[in-house]
Protein backbone atom coordinates (compact mmCIF):
# COMPACT_ATOMS: atom_id res chain seq x y z
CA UNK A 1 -14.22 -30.88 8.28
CA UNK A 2 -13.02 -33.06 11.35
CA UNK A 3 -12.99 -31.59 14.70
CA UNK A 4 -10.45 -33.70 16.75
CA UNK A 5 -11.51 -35.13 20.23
CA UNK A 6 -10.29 -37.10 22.59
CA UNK A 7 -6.48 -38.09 23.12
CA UNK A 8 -5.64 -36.19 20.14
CA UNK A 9 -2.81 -33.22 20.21
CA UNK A 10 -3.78 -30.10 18.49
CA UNK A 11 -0.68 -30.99 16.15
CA UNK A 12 -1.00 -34.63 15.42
CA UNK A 13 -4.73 -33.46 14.71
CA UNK A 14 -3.41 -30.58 12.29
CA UNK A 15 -0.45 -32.89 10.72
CA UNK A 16 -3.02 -35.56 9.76
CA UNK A 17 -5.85 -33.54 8.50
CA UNK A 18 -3.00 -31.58 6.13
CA UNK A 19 -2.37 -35.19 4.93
CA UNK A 20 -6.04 -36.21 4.09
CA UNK A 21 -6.62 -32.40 2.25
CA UNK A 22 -9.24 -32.00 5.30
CA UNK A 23 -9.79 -28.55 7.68
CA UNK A 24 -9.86 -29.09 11.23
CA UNK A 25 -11.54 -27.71 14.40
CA UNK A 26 -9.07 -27.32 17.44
CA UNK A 27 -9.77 -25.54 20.34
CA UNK A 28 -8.35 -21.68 20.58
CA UNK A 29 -6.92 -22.14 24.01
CA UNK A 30 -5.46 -25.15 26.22
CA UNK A 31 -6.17 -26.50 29.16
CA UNK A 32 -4.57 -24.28 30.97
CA UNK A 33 -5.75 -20.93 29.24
CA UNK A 34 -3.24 -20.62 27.01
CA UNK A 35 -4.45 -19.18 23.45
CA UNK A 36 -3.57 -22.30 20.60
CA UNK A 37 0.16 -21.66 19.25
CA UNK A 38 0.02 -22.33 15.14
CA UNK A 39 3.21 -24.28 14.10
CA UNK A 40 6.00 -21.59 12.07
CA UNK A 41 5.05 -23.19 8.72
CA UNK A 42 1.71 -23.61 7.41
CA UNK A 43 0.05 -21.17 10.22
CA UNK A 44 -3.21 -21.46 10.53
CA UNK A 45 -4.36 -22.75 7.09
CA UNK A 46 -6.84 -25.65 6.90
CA UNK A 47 -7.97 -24.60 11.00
CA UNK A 48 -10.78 -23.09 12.11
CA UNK A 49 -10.45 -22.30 16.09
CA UNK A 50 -13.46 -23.16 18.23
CA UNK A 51 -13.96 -20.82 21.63
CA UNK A 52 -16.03 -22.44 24.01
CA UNK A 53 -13.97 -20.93 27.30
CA UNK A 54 -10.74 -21.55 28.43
CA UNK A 55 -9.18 -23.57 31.05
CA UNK A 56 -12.00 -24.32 33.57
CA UNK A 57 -14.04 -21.51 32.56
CA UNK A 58 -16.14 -20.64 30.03
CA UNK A 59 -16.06 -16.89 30.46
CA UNK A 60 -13.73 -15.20 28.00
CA UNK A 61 -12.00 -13.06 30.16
CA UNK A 62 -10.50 -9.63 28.93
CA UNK A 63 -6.78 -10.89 29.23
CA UNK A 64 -7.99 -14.61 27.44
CA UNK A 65 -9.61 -12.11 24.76
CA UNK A 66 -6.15 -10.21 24.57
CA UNK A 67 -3.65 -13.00 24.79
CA UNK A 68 -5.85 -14.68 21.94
CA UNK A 69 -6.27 -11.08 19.90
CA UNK A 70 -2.09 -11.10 19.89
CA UNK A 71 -1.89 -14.87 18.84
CA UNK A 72 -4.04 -14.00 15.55
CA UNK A 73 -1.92 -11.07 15.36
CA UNK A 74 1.09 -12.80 15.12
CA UNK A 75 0.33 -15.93 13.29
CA UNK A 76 0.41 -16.69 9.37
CA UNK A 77 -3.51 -16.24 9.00
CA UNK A 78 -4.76 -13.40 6.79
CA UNK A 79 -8.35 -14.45 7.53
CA UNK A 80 -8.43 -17.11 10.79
CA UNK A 81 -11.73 -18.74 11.51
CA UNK A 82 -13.60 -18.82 14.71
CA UNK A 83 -15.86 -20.62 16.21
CA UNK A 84 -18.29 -19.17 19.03
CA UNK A 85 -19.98 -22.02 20.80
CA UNK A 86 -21.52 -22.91 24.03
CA UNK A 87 -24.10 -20.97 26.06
CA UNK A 88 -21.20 -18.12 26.41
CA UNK A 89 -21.03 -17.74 22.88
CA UNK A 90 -22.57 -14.80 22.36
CA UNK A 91 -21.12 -13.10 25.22
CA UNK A 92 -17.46 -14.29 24.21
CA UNK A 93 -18.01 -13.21 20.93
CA UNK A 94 -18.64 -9.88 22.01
CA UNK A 95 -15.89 -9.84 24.27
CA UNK A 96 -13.65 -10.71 21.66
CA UNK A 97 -14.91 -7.88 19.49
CA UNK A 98 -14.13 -5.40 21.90
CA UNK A 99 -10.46 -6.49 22.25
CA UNK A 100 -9.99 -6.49 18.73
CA UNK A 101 -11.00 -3.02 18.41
CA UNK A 102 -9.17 -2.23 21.14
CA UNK A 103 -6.12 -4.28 19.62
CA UNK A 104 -6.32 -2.49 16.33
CA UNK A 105 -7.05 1.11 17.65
CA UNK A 106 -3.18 0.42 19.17
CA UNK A 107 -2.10 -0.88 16.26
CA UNK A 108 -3.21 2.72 14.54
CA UNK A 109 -2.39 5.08 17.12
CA UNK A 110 1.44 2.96 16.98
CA UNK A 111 1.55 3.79 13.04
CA UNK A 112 0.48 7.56 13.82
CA UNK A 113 3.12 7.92 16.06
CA UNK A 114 5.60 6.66 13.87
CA UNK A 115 4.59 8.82 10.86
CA UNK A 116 4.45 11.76 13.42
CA UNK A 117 8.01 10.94 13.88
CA UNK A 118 8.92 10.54 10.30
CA UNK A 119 7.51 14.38 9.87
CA UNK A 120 9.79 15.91 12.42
């Protein structure tokens, strides 16, 4: 397990650690707030995500919780791994949770519709 620090890109850090067999600990969003993009091949495998705030914050805001909920969504990760740390942790963690049930109630009442559809 390495968590990269310092000068080092989120995917120089990924790229290497693939090459030495080794997970690695990136942080979920940017500098500027942005949730962490996985590259098209390989996804998410070998990362774990740490959440510790975003951008100059350490409050996981509702739309940070969201944006990052839809990143997961989207990326090649059956089973991503987060970290909660910091003194927020707790309190992003829950925040988190509460998108993500939010997130997946849509995704259910979406597949309702469509099967409502599909019945017509």
């Amino acid at each position: 397990m390495w968590e990269a620090e310092g000068l080092w890109e989120p995917a120089q850090a990924l790229s290497l650690a693939r090459k030495l067999g080794m997970q690695v600990i990136l942080p979920a969003f940017d500098g500027a707030g942005r949730p962490y993009t996985p590259p098209a091949v390989g996804g998410l495998a070998h990362t774990w995500l740490r959440i510790d705030g975003a951008g100059p914050t350490s409050r996981l805001r509702g739309v940070l919780a969201e944006a990052l909920a839809h990143a997961l969504s989207i990326a090649d990760a059956p089973n991503p791994v987060l970290l909660f740390a910091g003194p927020r942790a707790y309190a992003n963690l829950r925040a988190f949770a509460t998108e993500m049930a939010i997130y997946e109630g849509e995704d259910e009442n979406e597949a309702d519709e469509l099967g409502d559809d599909e019945d017509e």
